[in-house]
C-alpha atoms as a PDB file:
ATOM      1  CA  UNK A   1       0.000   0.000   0.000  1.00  0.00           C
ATOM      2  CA  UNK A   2       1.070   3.856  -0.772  1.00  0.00           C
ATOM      3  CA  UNK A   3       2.000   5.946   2.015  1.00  0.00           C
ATOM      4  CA  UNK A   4       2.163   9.415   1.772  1.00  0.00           C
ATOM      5  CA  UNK A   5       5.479  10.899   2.513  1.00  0.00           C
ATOM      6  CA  UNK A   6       6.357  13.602   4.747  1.00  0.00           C
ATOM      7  CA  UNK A   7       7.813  15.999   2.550  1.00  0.00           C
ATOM      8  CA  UNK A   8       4.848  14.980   0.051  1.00  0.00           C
ATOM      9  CA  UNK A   9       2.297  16.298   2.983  1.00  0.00           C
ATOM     10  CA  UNK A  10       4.023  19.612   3.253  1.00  0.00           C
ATOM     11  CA  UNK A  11       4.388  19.998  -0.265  1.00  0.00           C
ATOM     12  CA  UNK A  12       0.182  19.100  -0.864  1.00  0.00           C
ATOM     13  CA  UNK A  13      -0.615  21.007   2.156  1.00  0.00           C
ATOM     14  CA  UNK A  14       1.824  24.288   0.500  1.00  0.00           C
ATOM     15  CA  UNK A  15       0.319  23.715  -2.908  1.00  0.00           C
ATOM     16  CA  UNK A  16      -3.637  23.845  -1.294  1.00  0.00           C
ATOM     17  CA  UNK A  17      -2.960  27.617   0.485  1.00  0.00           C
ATOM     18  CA  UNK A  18      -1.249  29.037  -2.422  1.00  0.00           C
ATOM     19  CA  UNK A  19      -4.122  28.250  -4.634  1.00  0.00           C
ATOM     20  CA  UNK A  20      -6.580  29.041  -2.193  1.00  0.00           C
ATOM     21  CA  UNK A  21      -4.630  32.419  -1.841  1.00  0.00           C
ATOM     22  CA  UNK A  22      -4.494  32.657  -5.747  1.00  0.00           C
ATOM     23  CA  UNK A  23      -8.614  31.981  -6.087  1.00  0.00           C
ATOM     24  CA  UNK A  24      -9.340  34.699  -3.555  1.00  0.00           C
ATOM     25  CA  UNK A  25      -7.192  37.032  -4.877  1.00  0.00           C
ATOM     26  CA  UNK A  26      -9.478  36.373  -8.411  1.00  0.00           C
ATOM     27  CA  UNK A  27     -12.383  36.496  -6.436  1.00  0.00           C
ATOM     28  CA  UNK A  28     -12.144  39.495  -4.011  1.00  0.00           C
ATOM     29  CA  UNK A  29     -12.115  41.765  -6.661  1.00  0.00           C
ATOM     30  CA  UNK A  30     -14.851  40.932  -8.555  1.00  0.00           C
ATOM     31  CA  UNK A  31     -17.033  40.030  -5.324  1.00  0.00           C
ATOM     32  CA  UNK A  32     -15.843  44.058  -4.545  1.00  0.00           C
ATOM     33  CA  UNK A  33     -17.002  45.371  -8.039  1.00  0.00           C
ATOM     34  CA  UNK A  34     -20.406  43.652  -7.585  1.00  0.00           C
ATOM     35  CA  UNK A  35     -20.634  45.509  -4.039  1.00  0.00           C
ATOM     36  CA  UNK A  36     -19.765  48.628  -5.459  1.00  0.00           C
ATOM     37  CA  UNK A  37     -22.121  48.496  -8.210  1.00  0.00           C
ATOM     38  CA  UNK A  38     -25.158  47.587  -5.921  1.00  0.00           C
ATOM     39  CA  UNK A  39     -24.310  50.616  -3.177  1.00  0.00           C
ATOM     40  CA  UNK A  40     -25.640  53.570  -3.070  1.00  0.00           C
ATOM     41  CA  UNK A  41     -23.682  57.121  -4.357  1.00  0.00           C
ATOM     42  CA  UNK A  42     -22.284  58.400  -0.900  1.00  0.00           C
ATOM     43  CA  UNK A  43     -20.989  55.273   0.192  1.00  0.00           C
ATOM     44  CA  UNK A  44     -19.122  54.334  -3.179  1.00  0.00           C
ATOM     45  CA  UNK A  45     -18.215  58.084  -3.726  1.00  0.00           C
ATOM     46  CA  UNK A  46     -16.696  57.602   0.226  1.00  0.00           C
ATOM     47  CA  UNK A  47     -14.789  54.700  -0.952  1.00  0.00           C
ATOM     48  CA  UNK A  48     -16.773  52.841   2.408  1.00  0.00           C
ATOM     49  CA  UNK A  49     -18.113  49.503   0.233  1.00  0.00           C
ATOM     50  CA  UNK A  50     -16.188  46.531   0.791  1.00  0.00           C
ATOM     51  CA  UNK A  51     -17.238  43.353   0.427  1.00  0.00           C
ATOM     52  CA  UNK A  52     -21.299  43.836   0.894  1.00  0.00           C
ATOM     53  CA  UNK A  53     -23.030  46.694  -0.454  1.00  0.00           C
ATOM     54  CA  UNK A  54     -23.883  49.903   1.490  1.00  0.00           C
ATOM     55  CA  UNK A  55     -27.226  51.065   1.615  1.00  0.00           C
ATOM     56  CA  UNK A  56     -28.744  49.198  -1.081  1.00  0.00           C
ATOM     57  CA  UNK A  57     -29.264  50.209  -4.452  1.00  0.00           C
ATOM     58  CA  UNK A  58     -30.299  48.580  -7.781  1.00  0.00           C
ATOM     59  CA  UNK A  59     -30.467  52.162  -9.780  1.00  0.00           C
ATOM     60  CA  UNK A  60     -27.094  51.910 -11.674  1.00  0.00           C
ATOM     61  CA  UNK A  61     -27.958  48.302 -13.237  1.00  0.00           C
ATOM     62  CA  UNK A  62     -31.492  50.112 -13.923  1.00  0.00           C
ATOM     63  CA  UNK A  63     -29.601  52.641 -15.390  1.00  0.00           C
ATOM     64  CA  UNK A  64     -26.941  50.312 -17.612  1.00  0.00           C
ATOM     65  CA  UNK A  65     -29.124  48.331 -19.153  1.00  0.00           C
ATOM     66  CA  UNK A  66     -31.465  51.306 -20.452  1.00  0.00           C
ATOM     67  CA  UNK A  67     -28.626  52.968 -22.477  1.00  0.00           C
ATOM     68  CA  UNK A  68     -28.849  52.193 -25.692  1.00  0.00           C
ATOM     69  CA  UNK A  69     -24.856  52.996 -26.649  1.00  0.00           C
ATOM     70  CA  UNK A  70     -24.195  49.990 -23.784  1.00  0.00           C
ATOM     71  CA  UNK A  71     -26.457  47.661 -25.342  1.00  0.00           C
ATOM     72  CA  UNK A  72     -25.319  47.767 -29.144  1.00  0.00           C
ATOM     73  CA  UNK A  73     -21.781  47.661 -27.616  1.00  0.00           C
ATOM     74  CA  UNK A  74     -23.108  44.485 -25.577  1.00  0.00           C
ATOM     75  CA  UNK A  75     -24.563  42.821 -28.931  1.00  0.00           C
ATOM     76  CA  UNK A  76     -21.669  43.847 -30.943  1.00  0.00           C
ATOM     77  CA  UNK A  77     -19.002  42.035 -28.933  1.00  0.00           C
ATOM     78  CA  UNK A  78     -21.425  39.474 -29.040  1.00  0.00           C
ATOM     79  CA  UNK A  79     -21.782  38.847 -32.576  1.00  0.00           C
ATOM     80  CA  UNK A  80     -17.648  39.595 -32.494  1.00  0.00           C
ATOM     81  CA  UNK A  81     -17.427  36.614 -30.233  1.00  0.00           C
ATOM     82  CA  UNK A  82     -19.903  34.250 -31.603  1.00  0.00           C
ATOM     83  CA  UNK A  83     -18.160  34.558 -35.054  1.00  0.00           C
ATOM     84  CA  UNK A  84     -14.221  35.381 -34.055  1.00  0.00           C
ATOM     85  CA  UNK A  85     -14.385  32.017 -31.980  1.00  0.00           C
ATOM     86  CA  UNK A  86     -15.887  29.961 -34.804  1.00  0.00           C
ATOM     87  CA  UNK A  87     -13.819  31.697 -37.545  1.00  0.00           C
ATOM     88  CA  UNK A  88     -10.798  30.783 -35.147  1.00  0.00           C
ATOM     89  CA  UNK A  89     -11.443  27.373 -34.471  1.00  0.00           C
ATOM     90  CA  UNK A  90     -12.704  26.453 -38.565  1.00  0.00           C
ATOM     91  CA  UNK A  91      -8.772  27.997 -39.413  1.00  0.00           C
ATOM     92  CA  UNK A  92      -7.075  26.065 -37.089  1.00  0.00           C
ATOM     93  CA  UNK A  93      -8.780  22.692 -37.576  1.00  0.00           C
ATOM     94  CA  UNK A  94      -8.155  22.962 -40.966  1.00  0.00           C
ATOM     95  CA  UNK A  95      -4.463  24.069 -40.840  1.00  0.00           C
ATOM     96  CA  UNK A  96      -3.969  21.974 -38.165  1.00  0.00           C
ATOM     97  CA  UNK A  97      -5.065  18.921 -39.578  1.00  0.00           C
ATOM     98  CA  UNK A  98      -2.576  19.363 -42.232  1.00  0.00           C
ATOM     99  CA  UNK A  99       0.279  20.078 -40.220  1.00  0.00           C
ATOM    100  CA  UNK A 100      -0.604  16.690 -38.143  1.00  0.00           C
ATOM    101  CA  UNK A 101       0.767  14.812 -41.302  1.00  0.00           C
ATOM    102  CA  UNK A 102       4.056  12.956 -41.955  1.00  0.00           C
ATOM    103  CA  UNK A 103       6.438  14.886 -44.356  1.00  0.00           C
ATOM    104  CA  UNK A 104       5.431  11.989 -47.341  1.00  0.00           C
ATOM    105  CA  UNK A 105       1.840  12.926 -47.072  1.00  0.00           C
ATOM    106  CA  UNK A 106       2.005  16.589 -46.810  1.00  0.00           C
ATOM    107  CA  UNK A 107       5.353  17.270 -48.741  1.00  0.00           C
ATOM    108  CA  UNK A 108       6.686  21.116 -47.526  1.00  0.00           C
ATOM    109  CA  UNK A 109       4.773  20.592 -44.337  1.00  0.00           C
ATOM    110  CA  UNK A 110       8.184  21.817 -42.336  1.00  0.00           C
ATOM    111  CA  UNK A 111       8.036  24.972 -44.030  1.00  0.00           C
ATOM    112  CA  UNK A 112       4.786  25.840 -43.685  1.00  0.00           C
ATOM    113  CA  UNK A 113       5.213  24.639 -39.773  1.00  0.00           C
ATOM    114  CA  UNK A 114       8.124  27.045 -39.251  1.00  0.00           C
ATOM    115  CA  UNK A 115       6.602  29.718 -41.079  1.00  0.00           C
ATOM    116  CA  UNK A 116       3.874  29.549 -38.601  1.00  0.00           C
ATOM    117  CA  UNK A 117       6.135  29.789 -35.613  1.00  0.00           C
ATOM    118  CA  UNK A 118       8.128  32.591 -37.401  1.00  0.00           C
ATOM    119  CA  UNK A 119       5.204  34.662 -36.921  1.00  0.00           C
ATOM    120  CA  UNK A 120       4.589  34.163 -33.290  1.00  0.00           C
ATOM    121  CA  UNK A 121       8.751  35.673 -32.819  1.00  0.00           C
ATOM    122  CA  UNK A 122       8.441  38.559 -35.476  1.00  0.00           C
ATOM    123  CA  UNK A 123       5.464  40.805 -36.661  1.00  0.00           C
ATOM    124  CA  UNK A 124       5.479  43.756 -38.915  1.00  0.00           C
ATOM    125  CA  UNK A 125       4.825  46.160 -36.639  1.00  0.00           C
ATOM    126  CA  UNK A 126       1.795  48.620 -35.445  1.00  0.00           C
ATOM    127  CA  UNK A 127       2.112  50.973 -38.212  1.00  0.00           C
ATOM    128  CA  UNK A 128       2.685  48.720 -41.074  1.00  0.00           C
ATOM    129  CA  UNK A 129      -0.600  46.664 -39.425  1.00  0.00           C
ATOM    130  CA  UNK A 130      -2.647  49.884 -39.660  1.00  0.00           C
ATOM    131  CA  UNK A 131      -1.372  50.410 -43.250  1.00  0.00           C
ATOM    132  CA  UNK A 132      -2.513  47.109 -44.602  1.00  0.00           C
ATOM    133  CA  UNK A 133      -5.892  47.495 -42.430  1.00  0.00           C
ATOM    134  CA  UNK A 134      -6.221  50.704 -44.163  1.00  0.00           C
ATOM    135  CA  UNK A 135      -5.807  49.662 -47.511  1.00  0.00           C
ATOM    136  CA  UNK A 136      -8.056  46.528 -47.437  1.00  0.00           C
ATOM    137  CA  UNK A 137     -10.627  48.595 -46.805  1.00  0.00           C
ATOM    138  CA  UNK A 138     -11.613  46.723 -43.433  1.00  0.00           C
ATOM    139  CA  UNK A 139     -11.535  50.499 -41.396  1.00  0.00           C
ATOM    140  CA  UNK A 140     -14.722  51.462 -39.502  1.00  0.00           C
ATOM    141  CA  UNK A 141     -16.476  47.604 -40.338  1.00  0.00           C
ATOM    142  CA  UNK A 142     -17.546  44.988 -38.571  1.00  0.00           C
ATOM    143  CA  UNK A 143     -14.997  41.938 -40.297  1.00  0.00           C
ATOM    144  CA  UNK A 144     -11.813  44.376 -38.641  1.00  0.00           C
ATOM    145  CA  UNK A 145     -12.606  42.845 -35.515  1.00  0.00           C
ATOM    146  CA  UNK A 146     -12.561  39.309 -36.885  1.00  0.00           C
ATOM    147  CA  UNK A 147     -10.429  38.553 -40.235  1.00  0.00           C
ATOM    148  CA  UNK A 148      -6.797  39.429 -38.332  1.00  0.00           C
ATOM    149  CA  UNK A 149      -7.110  37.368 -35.615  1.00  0.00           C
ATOM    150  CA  UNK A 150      -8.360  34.421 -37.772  1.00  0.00           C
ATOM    151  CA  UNK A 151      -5.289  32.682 -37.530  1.00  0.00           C
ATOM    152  CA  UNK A 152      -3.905  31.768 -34.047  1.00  0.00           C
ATOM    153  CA  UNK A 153      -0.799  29.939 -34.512  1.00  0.00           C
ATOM    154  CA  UNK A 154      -1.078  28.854 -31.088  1.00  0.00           C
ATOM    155  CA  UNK A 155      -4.178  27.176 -31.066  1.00  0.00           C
ATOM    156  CA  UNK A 156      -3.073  25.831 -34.266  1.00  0.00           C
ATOM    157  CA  UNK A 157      -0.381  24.215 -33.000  1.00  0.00           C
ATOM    158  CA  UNK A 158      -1.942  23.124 -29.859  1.00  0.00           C
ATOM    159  CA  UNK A 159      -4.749  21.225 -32.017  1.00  0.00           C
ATOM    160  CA  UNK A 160      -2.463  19.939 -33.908  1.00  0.00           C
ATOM    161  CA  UNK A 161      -0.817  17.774 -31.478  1.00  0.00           C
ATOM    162  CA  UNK A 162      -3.817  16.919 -30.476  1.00  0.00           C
ATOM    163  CA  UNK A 163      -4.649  15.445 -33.908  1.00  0.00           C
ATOM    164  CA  UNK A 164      -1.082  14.003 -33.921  1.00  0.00           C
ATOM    165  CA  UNK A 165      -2.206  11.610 -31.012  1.00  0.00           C
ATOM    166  CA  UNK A 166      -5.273  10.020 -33.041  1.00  0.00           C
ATOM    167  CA  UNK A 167      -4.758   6.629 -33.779  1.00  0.00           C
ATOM    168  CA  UNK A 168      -3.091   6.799 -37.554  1.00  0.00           C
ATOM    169  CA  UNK A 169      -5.228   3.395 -38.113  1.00  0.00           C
ATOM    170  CA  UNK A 170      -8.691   4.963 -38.217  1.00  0.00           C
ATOM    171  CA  UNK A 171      -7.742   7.462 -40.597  1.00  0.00           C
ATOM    172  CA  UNK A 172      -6.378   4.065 -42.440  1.00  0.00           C
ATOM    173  CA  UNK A 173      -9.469   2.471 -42.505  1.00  0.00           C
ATOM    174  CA  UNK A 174     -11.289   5.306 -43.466  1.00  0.00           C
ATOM    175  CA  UNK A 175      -9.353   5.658 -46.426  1.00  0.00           C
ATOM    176  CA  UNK A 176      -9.831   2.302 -47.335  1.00  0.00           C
ATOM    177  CA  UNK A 177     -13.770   2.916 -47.439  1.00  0.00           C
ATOM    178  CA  UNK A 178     -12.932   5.455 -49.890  1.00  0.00           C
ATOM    179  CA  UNK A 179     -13.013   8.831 -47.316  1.00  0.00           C
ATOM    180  CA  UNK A 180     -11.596  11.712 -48.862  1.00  0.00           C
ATOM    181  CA  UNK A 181      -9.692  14.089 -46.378  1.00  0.00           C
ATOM    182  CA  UNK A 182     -12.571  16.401 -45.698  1.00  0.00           C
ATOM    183  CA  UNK A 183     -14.402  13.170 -44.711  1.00  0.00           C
ATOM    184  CA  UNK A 184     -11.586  11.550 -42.299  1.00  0.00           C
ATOM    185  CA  UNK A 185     -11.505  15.112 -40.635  1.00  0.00           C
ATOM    186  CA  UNK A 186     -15.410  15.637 -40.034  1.00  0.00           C
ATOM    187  CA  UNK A 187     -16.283  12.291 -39.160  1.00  0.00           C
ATOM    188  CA  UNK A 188     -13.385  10.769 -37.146  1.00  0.00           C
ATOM    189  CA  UNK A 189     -11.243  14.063 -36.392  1.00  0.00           C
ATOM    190  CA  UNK A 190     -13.677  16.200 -34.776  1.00  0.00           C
ATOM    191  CA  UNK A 191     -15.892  14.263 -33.417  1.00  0.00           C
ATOM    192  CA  UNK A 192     -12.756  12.742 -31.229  1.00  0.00           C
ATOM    193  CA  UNK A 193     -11.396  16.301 -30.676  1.00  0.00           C
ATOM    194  CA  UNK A 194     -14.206  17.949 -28.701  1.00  0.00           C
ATOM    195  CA  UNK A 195     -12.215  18.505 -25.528  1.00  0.00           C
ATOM    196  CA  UNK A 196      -9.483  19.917 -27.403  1.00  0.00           C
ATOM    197  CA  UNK A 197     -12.024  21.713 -29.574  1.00  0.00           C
ATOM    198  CA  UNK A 198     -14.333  23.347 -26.166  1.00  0.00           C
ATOM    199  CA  UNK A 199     -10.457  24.320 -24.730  1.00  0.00           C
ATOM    200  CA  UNK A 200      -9.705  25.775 -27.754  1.00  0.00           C
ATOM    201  CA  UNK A 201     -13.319  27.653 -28.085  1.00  0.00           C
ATOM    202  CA  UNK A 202     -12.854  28.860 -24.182  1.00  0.00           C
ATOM    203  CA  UNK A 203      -9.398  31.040 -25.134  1.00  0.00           C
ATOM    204  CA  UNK A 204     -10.939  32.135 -28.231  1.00  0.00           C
ATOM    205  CA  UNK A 205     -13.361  33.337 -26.530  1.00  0.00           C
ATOM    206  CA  UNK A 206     -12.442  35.261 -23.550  1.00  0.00           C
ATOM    207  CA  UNK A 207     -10.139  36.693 -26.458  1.00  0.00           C
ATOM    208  CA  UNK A 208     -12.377  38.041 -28.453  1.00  0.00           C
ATOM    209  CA  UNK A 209     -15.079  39.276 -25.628  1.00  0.00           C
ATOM    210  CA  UNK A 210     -12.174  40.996 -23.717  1.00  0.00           C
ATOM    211  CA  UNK A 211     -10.318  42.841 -26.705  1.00  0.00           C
ATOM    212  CA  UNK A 212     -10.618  46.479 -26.717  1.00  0.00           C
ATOM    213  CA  UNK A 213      -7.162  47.819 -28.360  1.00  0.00           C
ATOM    214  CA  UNK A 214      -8.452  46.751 -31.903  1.00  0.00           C
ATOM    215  CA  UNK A 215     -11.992  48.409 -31.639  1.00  0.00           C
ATOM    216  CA  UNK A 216     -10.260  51.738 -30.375  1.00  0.00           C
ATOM    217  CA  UNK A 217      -7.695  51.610 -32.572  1.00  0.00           C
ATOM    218  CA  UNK A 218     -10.225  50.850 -36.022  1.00  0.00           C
ATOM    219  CA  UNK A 219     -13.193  52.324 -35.475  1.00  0.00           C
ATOM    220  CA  UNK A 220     -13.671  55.565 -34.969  1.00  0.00           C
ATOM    221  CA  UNK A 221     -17.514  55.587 -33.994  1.00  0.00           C
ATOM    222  CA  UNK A 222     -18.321  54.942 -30.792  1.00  0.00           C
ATOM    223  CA  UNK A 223     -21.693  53.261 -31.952  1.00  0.00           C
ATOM    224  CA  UNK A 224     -19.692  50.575 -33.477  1.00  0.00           C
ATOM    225  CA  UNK A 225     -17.468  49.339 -29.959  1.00  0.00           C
ATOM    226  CA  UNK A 226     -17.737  46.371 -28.757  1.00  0.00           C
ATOM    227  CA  UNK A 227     -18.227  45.867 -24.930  1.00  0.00           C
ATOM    228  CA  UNK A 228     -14.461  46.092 -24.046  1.00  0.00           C
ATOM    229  CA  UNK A 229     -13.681  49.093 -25.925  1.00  0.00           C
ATOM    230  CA  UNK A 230     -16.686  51.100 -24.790  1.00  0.00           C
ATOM    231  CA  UNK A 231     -16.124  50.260 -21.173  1.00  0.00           C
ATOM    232  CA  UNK A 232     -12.186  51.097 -21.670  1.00  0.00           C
ATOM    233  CA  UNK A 233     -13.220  54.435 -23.114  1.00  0.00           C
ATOM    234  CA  UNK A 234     -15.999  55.276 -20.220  1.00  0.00           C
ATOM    235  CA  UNK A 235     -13.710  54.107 -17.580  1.00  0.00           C
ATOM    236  CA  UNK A 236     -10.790  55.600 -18.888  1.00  0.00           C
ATOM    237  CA  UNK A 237     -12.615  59.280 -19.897  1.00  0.00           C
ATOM    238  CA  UNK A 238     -15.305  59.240 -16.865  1.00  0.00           C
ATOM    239  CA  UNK A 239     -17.707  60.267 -19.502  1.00  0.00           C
ATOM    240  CA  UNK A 240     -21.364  59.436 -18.988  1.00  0.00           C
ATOM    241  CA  UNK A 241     -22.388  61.720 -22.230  1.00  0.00           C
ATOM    242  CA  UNK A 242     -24.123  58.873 -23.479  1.00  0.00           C
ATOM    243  CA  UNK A 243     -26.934  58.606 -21.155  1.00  0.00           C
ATOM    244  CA  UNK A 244     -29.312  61.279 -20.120  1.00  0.00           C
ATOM    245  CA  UNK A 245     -30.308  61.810 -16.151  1.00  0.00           C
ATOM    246  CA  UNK A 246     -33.096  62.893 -14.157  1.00  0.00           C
ATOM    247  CA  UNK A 247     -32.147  65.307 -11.050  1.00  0.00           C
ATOM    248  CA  UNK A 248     -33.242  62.365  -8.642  1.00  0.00           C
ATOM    249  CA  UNK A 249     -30.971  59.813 -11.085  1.00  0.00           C
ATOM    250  CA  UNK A 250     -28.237  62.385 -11.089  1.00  0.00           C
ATOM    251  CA  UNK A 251     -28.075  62.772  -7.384  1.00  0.00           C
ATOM    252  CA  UNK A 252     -28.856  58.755  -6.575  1.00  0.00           C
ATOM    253  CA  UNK A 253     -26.332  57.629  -9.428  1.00  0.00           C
ATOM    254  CA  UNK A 254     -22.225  57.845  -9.433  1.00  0.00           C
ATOM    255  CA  UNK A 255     -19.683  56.926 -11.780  1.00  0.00           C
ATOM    256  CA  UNK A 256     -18.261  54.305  -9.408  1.00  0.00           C
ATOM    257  CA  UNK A 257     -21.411  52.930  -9.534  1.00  0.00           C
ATOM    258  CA  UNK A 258     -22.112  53.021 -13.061  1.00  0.00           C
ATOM    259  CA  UNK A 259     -19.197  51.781 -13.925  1.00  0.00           C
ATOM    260  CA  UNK A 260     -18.429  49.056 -11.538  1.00  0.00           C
ATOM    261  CA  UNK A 261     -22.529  47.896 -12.765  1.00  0.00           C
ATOM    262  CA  UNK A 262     -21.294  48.094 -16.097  1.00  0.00           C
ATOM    263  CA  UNK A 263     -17.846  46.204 -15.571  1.00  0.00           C
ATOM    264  CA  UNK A 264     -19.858  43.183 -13.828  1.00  0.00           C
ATOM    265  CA  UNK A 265     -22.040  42.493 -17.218  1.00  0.00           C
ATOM    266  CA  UNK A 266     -19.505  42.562 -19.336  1.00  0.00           C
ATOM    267  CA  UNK A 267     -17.719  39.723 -17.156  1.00  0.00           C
ATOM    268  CA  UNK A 268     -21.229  37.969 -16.682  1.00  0.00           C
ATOM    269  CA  UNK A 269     -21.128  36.048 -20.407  1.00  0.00           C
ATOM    270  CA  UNK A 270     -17.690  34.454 -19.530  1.00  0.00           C
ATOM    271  CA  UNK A 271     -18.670  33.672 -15.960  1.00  0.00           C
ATOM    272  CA  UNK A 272     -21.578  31.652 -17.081  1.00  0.00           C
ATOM    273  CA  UNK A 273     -19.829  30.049 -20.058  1.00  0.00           C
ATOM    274  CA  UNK A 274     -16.519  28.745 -18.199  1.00  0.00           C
ATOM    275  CA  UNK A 275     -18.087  26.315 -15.923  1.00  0.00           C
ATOM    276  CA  UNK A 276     -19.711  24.343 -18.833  1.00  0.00           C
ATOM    277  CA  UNK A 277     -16.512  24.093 -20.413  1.00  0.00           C
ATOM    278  CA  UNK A 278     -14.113  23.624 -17.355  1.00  0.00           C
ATOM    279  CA  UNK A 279     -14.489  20.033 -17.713  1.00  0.00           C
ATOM    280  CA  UNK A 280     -12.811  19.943 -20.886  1.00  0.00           C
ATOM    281  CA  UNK A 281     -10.057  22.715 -20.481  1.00  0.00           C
ATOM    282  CA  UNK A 282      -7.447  20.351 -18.469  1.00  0.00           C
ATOM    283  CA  UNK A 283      -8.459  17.188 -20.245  1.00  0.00           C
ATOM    284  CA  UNK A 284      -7.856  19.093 -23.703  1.00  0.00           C
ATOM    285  CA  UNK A 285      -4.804  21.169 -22.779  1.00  0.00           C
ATOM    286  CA  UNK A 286      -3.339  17.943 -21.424  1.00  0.00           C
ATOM    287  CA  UNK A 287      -3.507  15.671 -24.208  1.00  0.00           C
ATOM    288  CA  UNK A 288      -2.865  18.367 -26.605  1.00  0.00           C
ATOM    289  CA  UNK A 289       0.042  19.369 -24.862  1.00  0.00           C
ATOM    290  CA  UNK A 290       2.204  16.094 -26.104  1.00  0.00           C
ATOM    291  CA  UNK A 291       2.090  13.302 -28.622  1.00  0.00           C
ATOM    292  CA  UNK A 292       1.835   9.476 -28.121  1.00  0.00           C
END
């Protein structure tokens, strides 16, 4: 029978505080922002809210979700997320499935392999980005968000070790029942890559619904942000030009407030979404991370 060893105690014992410590220093802050957000003015403006609200107030969400700026921004990012994450994931099973083959199946597949990691080292730059942004014609639309991101080498290569490590004799007998490539990758591929393919989907994802830099950089109209940009731009500039207030609103509302109700919405999305997915992030990461 295995007996746990001193030093193996001490070391499991270490390991359980420091990620205790780590998960409440993830959760204090956002447990703070929801506080904040459901206070009322004087307390927030006093900086007295902690961990539970002060006096009691409901007027800033009331407020957030009747401005009409927040909500476009809120289906923008989205409709950014919804089709980043499945433009992301159709690139990357595709180039990854090729990359998965031998060098006599997919002849020039070490060039095309380096050339991918050669582009995680170097880039062309901001300016020469903007340039080609520019003259594509992709400024101030909606595909500026998605088309330069398409291709993550990263997840690329991460789903393609994952393919790597799929038995080489189904795709063997599938070929044999006359499967053409597109076949072997839909019906025995994918369908055995769903935990790398939900791990995958999770980073893309939280990606997309948390870029702003792109969307300020792009678009020039503040009706076309997504949720990250418009809060970086609110937060940043304290402006609140974009809603209109009653006296009683104006004297019961802060920007604290405001923007702490604001902040916890935009997280809301990924906070429901991760736990449905947790289950397949280590699994996936794991048995993408190395080859049999």
């Amino acid at each position: 029978m295995y007996h746990k060893t001193a030093p193996y105690r001490v070391f499991n014992i270490f390991n359980t505080c420091l990620l205790l410590l780590i998960a409440i220093l993830c959760i204090v802050p956002l447990v703070h922002v929801l506080a904040v957000s459901l206070s009322a003015k004087s307390a927030a403006d006093a900086n007295l809210v902690g961990l539970w609200p002060v006096e009691f107030s409901t007027i800033a969400y009331e407020k957030t979700i009747s401005n009409s700026v927040f909500l476009s921004s809120l289906w923008i990012a989205a409709k950014r997320t919804i089709t980043g994450t499945l433009a992301i994931l159709l690139v990357a099973c595709l180039a990854a499935y090729a990359l998965s083959k031998e060098n006599i199946q997919f002849k020039g597949r070490s060039v095309y392999a380096w050339l991918f990691i050669f582009t995680m080292v170097f880039n062309g730059g901001l300016i020469p980005f903007y340039i080609v942004i520019q003259r594509l014609g992709l400024m101030d639309s909606f595909w500026v968000l998605i088309l330069p991101g398409i291709v993550n080498v990263w997840l690329t290569i991460l789903l393609m070790n994952f393919f790597r490590g799929i038995p080489k004799e189904l795709e063997e007998a599938a070929l044999i029942d006359g499967s053409g490539h597109f076949g072997i990758l839909i019906r025995i591929y994918l369908p055995l890559s769903l935990p790398a393919l939900a791990t995958l989907g999770l980073f893309a994802m939280v990606w997309h619904w948390n870029s702003w830099f792109d969307g300020l950089l792009y678009l020039s109209k503040k009706e076309d942000y997504p949720l990250a940009t418009y809060l970086q731009t609110v937060i940043i500039s304290r402006d609140m030009s974009s809603m209109s207030f009653s006296r009683t609103e104006f004297d019961l509302l802060s920007q604290k407030t405001l923007n702490a109700a604001q902040i916890f919405i935009g997280a809301l999305p990924v906070l429901i979404v991760y736990p449905f997915l947790q289950k397949f992030f280590v699994k996936g990461l794991v048995m993408g991370s190395v080859k049999e």
